[in-house]
C-alpha atoms as a PDB file:
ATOM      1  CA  UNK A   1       0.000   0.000   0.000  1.00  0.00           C
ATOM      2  CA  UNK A   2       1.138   3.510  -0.479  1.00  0.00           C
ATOM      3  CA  UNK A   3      -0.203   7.072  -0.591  1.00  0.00           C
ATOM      4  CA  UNK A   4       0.578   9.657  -3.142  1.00  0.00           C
ATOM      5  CA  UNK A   5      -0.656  13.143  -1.878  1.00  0.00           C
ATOM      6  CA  UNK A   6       0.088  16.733  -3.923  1.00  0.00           C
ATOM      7  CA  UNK A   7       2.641  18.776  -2.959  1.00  0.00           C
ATOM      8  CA  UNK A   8       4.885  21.781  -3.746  1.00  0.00           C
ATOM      9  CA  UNK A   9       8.292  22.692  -5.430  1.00  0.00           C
ATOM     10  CA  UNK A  10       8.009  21.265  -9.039  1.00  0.00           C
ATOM     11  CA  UNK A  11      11.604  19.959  -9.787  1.00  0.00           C
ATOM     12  CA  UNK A  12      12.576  20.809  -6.170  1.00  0.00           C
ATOM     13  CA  UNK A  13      10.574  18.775  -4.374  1.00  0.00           C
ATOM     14  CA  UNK A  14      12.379  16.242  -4.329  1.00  0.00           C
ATOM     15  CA  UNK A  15      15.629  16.410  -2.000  1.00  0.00           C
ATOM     16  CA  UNK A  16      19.025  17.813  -3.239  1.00  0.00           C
ATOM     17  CA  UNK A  17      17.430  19.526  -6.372  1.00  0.00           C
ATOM     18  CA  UNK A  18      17.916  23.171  -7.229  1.00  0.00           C
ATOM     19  CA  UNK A  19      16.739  25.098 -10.213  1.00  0.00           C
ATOM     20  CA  UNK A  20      15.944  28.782 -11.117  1.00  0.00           C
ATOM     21  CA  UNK A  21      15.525  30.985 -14.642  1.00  0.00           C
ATOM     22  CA  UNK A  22      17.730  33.821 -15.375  1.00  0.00           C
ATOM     23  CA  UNK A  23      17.444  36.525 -18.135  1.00  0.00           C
ATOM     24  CA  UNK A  24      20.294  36.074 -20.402  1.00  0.00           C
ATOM     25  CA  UNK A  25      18.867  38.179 -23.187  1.00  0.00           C
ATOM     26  CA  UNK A  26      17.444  35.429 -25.274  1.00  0.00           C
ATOM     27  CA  UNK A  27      13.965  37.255 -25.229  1.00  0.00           C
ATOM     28  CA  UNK A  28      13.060  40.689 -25.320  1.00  0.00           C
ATOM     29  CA  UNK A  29      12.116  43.111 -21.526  1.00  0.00           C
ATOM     30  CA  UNK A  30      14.436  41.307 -19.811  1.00  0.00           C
ATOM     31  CA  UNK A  31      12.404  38.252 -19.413  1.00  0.00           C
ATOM     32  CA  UNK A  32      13.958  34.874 -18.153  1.00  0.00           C
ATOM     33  CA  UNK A  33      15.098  32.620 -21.249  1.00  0.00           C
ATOM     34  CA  UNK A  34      17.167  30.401 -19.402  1.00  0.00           C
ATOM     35  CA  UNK A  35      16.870  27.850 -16.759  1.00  0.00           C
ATOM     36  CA  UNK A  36      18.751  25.050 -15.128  1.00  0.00           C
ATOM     37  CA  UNK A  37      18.057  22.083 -12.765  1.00  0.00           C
ATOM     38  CA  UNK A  38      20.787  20.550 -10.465  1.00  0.00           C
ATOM     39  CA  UNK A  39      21.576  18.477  -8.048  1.00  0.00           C
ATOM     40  CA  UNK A  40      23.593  17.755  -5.276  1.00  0.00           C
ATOM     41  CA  UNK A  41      24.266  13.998  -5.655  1.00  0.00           C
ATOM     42  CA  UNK A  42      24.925  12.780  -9.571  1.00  0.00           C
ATOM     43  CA  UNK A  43      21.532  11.179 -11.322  1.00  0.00           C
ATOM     44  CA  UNK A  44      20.251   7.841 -12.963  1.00  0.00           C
ATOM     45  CA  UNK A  45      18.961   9.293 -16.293  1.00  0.00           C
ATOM     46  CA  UNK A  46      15.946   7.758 -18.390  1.00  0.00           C
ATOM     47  CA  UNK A  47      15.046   9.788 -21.968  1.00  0.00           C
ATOM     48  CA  UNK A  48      12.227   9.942 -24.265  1.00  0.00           C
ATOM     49  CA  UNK A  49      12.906  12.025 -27.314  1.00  0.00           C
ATOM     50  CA  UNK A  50      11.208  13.472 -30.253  1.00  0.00           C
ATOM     51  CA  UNK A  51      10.623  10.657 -33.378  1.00  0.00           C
ATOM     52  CA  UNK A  52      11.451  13.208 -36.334  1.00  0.00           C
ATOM     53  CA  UNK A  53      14.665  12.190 -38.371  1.00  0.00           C
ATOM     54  CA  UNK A  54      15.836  15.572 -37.941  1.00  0.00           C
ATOM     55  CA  UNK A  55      16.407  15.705 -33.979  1.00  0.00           C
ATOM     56  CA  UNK A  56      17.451  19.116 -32.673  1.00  0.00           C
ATOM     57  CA  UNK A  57      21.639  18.689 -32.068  1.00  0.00           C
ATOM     58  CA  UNK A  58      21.044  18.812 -28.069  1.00  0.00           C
ATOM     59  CA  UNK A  59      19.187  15.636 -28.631  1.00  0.00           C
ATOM     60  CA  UNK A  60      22.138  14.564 -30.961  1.00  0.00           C
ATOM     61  CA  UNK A  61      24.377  15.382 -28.471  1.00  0.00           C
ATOM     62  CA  UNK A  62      22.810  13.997 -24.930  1.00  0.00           C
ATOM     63  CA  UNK A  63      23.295  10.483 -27.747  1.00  0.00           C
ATOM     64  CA  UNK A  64      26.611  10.845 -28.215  1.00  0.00           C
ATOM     65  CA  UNK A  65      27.006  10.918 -24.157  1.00  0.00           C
ATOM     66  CA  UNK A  66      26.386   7.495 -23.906  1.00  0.00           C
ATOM     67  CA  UNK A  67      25.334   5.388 -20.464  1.00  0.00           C
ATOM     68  CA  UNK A  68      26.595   8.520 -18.019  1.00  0.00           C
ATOM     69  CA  UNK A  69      25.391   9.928 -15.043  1.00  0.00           C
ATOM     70  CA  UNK A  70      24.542  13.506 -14.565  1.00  0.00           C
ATOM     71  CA  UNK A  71      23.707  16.560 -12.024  1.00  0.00           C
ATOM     72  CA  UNK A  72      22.695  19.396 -14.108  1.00  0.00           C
ATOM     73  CA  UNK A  73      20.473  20.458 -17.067  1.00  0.00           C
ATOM     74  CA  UNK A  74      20.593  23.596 -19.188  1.00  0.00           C
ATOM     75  CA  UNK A  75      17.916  24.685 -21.202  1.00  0.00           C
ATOM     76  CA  UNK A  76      17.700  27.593 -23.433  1.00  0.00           C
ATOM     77  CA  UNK A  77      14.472  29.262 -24.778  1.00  0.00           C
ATOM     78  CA  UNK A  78      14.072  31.150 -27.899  1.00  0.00           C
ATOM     79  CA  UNK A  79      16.558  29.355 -30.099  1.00  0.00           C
ATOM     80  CA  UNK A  80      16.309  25.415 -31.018  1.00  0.00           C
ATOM     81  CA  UNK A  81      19.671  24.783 -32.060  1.00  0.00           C
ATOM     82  CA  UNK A  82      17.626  22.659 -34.848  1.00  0.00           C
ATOM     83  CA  UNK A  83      18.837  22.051 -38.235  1.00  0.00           C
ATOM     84  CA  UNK A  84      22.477  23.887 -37.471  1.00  0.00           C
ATOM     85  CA  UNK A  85      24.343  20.648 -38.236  1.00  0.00           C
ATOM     86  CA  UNK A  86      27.204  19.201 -36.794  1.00  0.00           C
ATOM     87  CA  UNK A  87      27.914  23.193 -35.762  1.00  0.00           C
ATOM     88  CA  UNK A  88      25.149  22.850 -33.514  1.00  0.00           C
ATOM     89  CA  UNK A  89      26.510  20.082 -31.368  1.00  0.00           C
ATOM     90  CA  UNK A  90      30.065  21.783 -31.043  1.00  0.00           C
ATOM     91  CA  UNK A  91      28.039  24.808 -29.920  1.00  0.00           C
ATOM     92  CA  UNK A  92      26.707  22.771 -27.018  1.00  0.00           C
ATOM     93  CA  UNK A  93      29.950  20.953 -26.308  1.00  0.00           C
ATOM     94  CA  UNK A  94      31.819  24.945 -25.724  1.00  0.00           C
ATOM     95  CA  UNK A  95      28.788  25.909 -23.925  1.00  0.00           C
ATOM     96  CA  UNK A  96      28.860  23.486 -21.792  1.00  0.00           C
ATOM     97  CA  UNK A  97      32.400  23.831 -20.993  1.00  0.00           C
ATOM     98  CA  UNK A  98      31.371  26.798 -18.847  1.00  0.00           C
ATOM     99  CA  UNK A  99      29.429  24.924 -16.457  1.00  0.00           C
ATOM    100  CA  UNK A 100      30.441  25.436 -12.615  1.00  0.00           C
ATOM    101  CA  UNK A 101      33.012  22.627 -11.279  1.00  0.00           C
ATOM    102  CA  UNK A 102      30.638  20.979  -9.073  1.00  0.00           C
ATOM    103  CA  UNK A 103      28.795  20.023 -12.340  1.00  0.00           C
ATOM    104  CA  UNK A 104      29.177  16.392 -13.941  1.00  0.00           C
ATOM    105  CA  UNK A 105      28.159  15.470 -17.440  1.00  0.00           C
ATOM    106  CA  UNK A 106      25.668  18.175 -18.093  1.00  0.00           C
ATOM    107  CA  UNK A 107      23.194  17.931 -20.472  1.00  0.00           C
ATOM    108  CA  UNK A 108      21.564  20.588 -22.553  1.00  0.00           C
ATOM    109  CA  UNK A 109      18.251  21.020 -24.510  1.00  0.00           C
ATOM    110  CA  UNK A 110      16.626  24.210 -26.598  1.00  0.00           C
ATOM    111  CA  UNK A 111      13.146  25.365 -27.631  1.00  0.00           C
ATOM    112  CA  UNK A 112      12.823  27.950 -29.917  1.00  0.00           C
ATOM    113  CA  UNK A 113      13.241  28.969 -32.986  1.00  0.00           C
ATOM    114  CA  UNK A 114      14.886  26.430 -35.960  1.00  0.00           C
ATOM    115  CA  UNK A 115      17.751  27.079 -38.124  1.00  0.00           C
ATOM    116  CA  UNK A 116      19.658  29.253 -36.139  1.00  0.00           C
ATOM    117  CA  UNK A 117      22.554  29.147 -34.405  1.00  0.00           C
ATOM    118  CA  UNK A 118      22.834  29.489 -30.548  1.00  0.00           C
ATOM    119  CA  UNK A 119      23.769  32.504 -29.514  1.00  0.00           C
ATOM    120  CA  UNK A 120      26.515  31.557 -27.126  1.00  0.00           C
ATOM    121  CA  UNK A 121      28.001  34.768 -26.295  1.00  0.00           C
ATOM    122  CA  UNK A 122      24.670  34.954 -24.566  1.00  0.00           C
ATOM    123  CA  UNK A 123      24.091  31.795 -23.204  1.00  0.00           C
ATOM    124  CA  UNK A 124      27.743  31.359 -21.653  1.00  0.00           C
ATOM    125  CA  UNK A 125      27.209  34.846 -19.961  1.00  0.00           C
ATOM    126  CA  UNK A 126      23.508  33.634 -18.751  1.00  0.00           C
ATOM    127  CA  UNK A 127      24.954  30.637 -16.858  1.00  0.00           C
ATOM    128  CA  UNK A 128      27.099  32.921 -14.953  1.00  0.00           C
ATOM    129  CA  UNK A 129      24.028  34.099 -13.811  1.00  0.00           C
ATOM    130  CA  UNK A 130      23.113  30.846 -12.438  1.00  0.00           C
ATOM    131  CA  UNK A 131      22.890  30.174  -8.549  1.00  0.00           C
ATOM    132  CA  UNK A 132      23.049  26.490  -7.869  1.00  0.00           C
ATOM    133  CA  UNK A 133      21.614  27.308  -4.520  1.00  0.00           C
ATOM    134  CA  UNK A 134      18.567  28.479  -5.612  1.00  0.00           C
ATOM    135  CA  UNK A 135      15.434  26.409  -4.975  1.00  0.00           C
ATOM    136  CA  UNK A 136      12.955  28.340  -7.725  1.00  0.00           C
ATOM    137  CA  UNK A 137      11.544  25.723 -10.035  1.00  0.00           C
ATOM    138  CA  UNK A 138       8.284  28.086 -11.176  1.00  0.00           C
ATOM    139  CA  UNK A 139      11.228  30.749 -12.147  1.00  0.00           C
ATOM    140  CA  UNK A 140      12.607  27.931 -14.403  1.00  0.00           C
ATOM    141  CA  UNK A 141       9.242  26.715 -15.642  1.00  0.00           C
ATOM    142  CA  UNK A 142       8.979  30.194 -16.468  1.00  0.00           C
ATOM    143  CA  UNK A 143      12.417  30.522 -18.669  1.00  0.00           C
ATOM    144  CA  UNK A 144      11.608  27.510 -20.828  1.00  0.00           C
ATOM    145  CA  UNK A 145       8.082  28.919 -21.825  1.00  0.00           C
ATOM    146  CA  UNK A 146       7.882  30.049 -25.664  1.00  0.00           C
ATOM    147  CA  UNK A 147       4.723  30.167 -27.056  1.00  0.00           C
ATOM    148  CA  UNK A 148       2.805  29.064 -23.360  1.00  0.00           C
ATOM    149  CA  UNK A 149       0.858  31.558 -21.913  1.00  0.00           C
ATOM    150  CA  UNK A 150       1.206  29.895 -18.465  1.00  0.00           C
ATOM    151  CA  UNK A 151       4.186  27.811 -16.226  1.00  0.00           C
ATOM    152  CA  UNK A 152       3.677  24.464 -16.040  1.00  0.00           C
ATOM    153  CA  UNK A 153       5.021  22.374 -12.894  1.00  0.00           C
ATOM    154  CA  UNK A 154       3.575  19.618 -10.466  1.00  0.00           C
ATOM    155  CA  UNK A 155       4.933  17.969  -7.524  1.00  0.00           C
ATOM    156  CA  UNK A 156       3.742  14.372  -5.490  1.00  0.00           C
ATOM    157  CA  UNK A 157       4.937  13.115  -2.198  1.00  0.00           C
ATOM    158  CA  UNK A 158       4.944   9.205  -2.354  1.00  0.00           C
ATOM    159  CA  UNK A 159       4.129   8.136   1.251  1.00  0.00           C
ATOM    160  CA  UNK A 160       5.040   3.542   1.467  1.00  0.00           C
ATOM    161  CA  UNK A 161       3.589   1.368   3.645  1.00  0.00           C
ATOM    162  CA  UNK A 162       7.237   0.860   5.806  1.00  0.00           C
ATOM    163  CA  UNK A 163       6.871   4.612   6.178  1.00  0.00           C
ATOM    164  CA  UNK A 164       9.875   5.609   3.672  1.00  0.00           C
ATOM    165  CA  UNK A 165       8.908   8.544   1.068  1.00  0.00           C
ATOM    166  CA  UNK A 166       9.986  10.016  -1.565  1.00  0.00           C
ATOM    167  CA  UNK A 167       8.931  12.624  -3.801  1.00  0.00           C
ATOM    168  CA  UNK A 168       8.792  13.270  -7.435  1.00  0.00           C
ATOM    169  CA  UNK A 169       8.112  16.615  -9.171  1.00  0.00           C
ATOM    170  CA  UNK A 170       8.111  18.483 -12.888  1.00  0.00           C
ATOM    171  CA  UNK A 171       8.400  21.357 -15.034  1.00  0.00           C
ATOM    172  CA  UNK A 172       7.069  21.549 -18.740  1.00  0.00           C
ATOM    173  CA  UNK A 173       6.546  23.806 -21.757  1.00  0.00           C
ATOM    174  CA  UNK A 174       4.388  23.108 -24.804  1.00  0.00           C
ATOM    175  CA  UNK A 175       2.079  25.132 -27.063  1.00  0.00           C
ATOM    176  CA  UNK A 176       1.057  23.977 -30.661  1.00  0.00           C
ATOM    177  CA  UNK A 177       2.955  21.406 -32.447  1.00  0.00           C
ATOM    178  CA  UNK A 178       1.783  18.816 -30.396  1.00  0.00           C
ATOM    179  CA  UNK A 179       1.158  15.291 -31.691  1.00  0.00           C
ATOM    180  CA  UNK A 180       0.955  11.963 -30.551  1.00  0.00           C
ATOM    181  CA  UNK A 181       4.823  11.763 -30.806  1.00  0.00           C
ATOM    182  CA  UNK A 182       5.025  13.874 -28.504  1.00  0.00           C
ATOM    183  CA  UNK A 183       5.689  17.939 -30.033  1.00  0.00           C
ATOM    184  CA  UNK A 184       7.582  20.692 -29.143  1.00  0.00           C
ATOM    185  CA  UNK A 185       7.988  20.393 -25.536  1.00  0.00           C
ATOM    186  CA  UNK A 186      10.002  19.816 -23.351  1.00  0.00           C
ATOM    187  CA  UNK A 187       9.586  17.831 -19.731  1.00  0.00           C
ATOM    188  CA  UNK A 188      12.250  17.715 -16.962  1.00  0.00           C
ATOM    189  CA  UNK A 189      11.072  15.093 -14.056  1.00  0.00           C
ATOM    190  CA  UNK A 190      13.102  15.126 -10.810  1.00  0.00           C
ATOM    191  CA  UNK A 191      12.604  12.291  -7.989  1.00  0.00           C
ATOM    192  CA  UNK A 192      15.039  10.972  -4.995  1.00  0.00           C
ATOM    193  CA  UNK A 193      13.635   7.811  -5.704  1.00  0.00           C
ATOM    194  CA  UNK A 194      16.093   5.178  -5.394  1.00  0.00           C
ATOM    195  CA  UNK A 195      14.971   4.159  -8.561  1.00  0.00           C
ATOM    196  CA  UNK A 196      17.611   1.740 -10.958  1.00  0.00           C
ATOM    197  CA  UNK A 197      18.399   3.440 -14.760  1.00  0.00           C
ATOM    198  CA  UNK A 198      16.998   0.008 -16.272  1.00  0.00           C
ATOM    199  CA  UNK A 199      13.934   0.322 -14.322  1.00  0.00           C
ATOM    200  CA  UNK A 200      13.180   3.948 -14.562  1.00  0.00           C
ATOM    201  CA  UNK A 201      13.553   3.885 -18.251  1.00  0.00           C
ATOM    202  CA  UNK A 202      11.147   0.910 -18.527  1.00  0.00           C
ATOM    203  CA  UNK A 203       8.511   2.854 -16.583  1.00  0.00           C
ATOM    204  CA  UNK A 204       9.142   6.141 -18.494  1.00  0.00           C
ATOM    205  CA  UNK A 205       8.541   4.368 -21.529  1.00  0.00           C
ATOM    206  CA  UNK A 206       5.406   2.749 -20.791  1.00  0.00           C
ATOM    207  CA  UNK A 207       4.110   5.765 -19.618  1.00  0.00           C
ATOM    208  CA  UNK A 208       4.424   8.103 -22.168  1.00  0.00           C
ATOM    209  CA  UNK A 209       2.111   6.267 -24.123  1.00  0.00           C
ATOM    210  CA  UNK A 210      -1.073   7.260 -22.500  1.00  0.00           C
ATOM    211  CA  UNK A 211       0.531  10.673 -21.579  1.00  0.00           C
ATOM    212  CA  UNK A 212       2.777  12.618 -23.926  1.00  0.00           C
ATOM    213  CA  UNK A 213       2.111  10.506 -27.104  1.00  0.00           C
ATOM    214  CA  UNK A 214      -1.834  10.414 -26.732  1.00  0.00           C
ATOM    215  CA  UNK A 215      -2.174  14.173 -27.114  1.00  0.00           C
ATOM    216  CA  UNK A 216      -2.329  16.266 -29.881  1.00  0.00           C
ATOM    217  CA  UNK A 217      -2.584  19.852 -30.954  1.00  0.00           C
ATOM    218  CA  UNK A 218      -2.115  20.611 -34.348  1.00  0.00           C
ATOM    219  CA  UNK A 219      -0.982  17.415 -35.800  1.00  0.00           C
ATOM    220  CA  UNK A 220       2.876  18.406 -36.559  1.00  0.00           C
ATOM    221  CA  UNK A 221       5.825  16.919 -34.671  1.00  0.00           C
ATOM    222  CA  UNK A 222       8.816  18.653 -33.332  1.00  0.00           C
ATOM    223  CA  UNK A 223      12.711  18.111 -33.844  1.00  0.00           C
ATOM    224  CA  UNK A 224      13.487  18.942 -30.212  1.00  0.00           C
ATOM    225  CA  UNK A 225      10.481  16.909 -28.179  1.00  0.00           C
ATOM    226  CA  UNK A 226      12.346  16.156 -24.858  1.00  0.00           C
ATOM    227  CA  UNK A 227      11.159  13.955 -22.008  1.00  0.00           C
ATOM    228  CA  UNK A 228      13.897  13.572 -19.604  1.00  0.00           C
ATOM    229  CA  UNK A 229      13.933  11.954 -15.409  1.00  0.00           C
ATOM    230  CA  UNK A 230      16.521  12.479 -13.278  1.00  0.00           C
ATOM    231  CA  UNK A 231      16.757  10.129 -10.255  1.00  0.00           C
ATOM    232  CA  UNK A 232      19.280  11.096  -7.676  1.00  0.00           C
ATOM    233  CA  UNK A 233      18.104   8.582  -4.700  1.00  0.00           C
ATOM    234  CA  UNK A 234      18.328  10.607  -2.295  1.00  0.00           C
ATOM    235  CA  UNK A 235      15.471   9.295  -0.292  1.00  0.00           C
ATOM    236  CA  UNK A 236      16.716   5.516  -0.382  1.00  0.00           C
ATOM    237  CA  UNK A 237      13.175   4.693  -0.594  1.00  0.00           C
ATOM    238  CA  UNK A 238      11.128   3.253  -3.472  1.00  0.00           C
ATOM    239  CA  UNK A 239       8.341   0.919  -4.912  1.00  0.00           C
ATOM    240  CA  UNK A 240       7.964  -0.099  -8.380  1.00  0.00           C
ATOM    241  CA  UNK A 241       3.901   0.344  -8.590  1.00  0.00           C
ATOM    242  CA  UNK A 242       3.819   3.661  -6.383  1.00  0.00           C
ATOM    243  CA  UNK A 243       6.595   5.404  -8.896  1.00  0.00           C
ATOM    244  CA  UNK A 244       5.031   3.865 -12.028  1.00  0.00           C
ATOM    245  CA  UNK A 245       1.919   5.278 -10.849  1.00  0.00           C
ATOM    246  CA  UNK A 246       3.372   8.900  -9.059  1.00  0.00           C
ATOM    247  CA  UNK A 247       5.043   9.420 -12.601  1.00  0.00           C
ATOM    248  CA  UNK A 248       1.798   8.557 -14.520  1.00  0.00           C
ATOM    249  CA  UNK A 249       0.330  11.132 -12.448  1.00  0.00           C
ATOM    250  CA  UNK A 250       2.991  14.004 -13.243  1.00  0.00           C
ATOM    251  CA  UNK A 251       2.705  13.183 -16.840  1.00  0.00           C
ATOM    252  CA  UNK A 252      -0.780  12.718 -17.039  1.00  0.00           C
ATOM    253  CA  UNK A 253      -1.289  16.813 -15.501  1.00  0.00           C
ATOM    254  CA  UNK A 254       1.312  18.444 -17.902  1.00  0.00           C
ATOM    255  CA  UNK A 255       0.040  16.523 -20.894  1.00  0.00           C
ATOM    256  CA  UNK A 256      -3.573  17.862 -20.275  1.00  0.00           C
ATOM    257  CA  UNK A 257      -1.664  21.272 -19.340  1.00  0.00           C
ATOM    258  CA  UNK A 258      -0.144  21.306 -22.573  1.00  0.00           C
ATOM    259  CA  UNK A 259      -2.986  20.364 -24.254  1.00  0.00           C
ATOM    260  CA  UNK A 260      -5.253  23.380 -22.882  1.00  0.00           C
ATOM    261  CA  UNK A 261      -2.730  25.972 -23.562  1.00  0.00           C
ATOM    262  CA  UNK A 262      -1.819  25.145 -27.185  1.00  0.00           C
ATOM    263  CA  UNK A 263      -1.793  27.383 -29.734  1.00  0.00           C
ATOM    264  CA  UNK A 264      -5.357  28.620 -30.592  1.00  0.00           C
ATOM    265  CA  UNK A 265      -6.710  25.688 -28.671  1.00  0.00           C
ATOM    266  CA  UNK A 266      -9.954  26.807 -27.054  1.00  0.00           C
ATOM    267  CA  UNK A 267     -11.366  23.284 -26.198  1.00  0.00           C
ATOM    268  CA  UNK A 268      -9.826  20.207 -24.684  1.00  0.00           C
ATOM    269  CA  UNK A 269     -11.474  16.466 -25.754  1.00  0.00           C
ATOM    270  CA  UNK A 270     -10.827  13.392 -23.872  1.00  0.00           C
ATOM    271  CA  UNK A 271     -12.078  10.690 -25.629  1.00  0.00           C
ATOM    272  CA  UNK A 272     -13.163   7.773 -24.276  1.00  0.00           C
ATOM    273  CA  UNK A 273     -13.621   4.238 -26.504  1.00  0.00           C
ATOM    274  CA  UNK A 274     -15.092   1.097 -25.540  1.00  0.00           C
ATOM    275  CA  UNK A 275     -14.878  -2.129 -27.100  1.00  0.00           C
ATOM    276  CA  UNK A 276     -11.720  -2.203 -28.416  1.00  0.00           C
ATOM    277  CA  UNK A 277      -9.073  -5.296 -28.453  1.00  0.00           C
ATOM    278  CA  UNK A 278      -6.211  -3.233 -27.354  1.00  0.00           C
ATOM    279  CA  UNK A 279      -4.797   0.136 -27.011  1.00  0.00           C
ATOM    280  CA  UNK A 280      -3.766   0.248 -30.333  1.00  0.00           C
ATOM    281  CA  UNK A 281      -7.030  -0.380 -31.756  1.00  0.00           C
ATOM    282  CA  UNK A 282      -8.626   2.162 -29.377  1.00  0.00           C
ATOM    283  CA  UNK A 283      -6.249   4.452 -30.430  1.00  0.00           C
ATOM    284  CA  UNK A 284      -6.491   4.536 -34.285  1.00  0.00           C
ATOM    285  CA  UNK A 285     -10.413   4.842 -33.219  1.00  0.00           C
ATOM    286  CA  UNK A 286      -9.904   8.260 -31.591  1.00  0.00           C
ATOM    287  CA  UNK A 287      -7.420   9.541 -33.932  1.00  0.00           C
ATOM    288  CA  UNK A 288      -9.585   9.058 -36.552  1.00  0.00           C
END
């Protein structure tokens, strides 16, 4: 048995995270346009990316990492880094050579616009700006927005029968472009969970088929779609059917938040078929 109650902090409410959104001049007034996420103790790491043939170069790049472990995200606003070739990728490798010390295989991903290259005059300055200290995940959920016209973060507190918890929490951004592999957006989960990489990436995947890939906007999908869970087990606790399920719920919540703030959306649809053999079949029956 377990309990899995709402609570508050987004990506840090779960222990030994930190993440805030500076201004580094991406956008115009001054407005934040970049965030990070870190954390104290180095991460597990499960992905889900975009299925377009022409992935956005962070995505490229995080590939090229291989099996690593990690403590810190970047993410930029207002420029993709898409279709910038293998330019692109060496951009991210000298921005990334700026990080702090304390940071450990960092991992960057964009949202913006495609074709250009990063301006990393910019972005190197911005993550001097960045105080690993700082506990401000809506000022992050904030710095990844582009088209949104709200923040989007959740957190759960996963109480277990022994009496061990953990928590799990997210930030998101996503407006139009939105299809049932996934769109432009990008998710960043956080959980102390002492959760195994083979396990958490089993779960993540499972999930995001009646999350992330059931929704849809406008039919198109992205180059930069990003889904990524950081596990830092912090907590030492964890049960496979109370995370599967705490995750479902994050995901569930910031797919529906996506959904309602897409571009020119005005309604959102849940549909709701019976009588199908599977998934699949119910599926092609509501995308029809």
């Amino acid at each position: 048995m377990y309990n899995i109650i709402y609570s508050s902090g987004g990506v840090c409410a779960s222990a030994g995270f930190f993440a805030d959104g500076v201004s580094a001049g991406l956008k115009k007034e001054n407005a934040k346009d970049m965030a990070f996420i870190y954390s104290e103790d180095e991460c597990e790491v499960a992905s889900v990316f975009t299925t377009n043939k022409m992935c956005a170069a962070p995505i490229k790049h995080f590939r090229q990492m291989g099996n690593v472990k990690t403590n810190f995200i970047v993410i930029n606003s207002k420029n993709a880094n898409a279709m910038t070739g293998l330019g692109g990728i060496e951009d991210i490798k000298e921005v990334l050579s700026h990080c702090q010390s304390n940071v450990k295989n960092p991992i960057m991903s964009s949202t913006g616009v495609i074709g250009v290259r990063l301006p990393k005059a910019k972005i190197i300055d911005g993550m001097k700006l960045f105080n690993l200290t700082k506990r401000d995940s809506g000022s992050a959920s904030k710095a990844i927005m582009t088209t949104d016209t709200f923040p989007k973060e959740i957190a759960f507190k996963v109480m277990l029968e022994d009496g061990s918890s953990f928590n799990i929490g997210a930030i998101a951004k996503g407006a139009g472009m939105i299809n049932p592999a996934m769109a432009t957006m990008l998710c960043f989960i956080t959980t102390d969970a002492k959760v195994t990489k083979r396990e958490m990436q089993a779960t993540l995947d499972e999930v995001v088929k009646t999350t992330f890939n059931a929704i849809s906007v406008d039919g198109d999908t992205s180059t930069n779609d990003t889904v990524l869970v950081l596990a830092n087990g912090r907590s030492g606790a964890y049960e496979k059917e109370a995370f599967k399920e705490a995750l479902f719920k994050v995901m569930h919540f910031l797919a529906l938040e996506m959904v309602r703030d897409g571009e020119g959306a005005t309604k959102l649809v849940t549909y709701k078929v019976s009588g199908a053999k599977d998934d699949r079949e119910a599926e092609i029956a509501a995308k029809a």
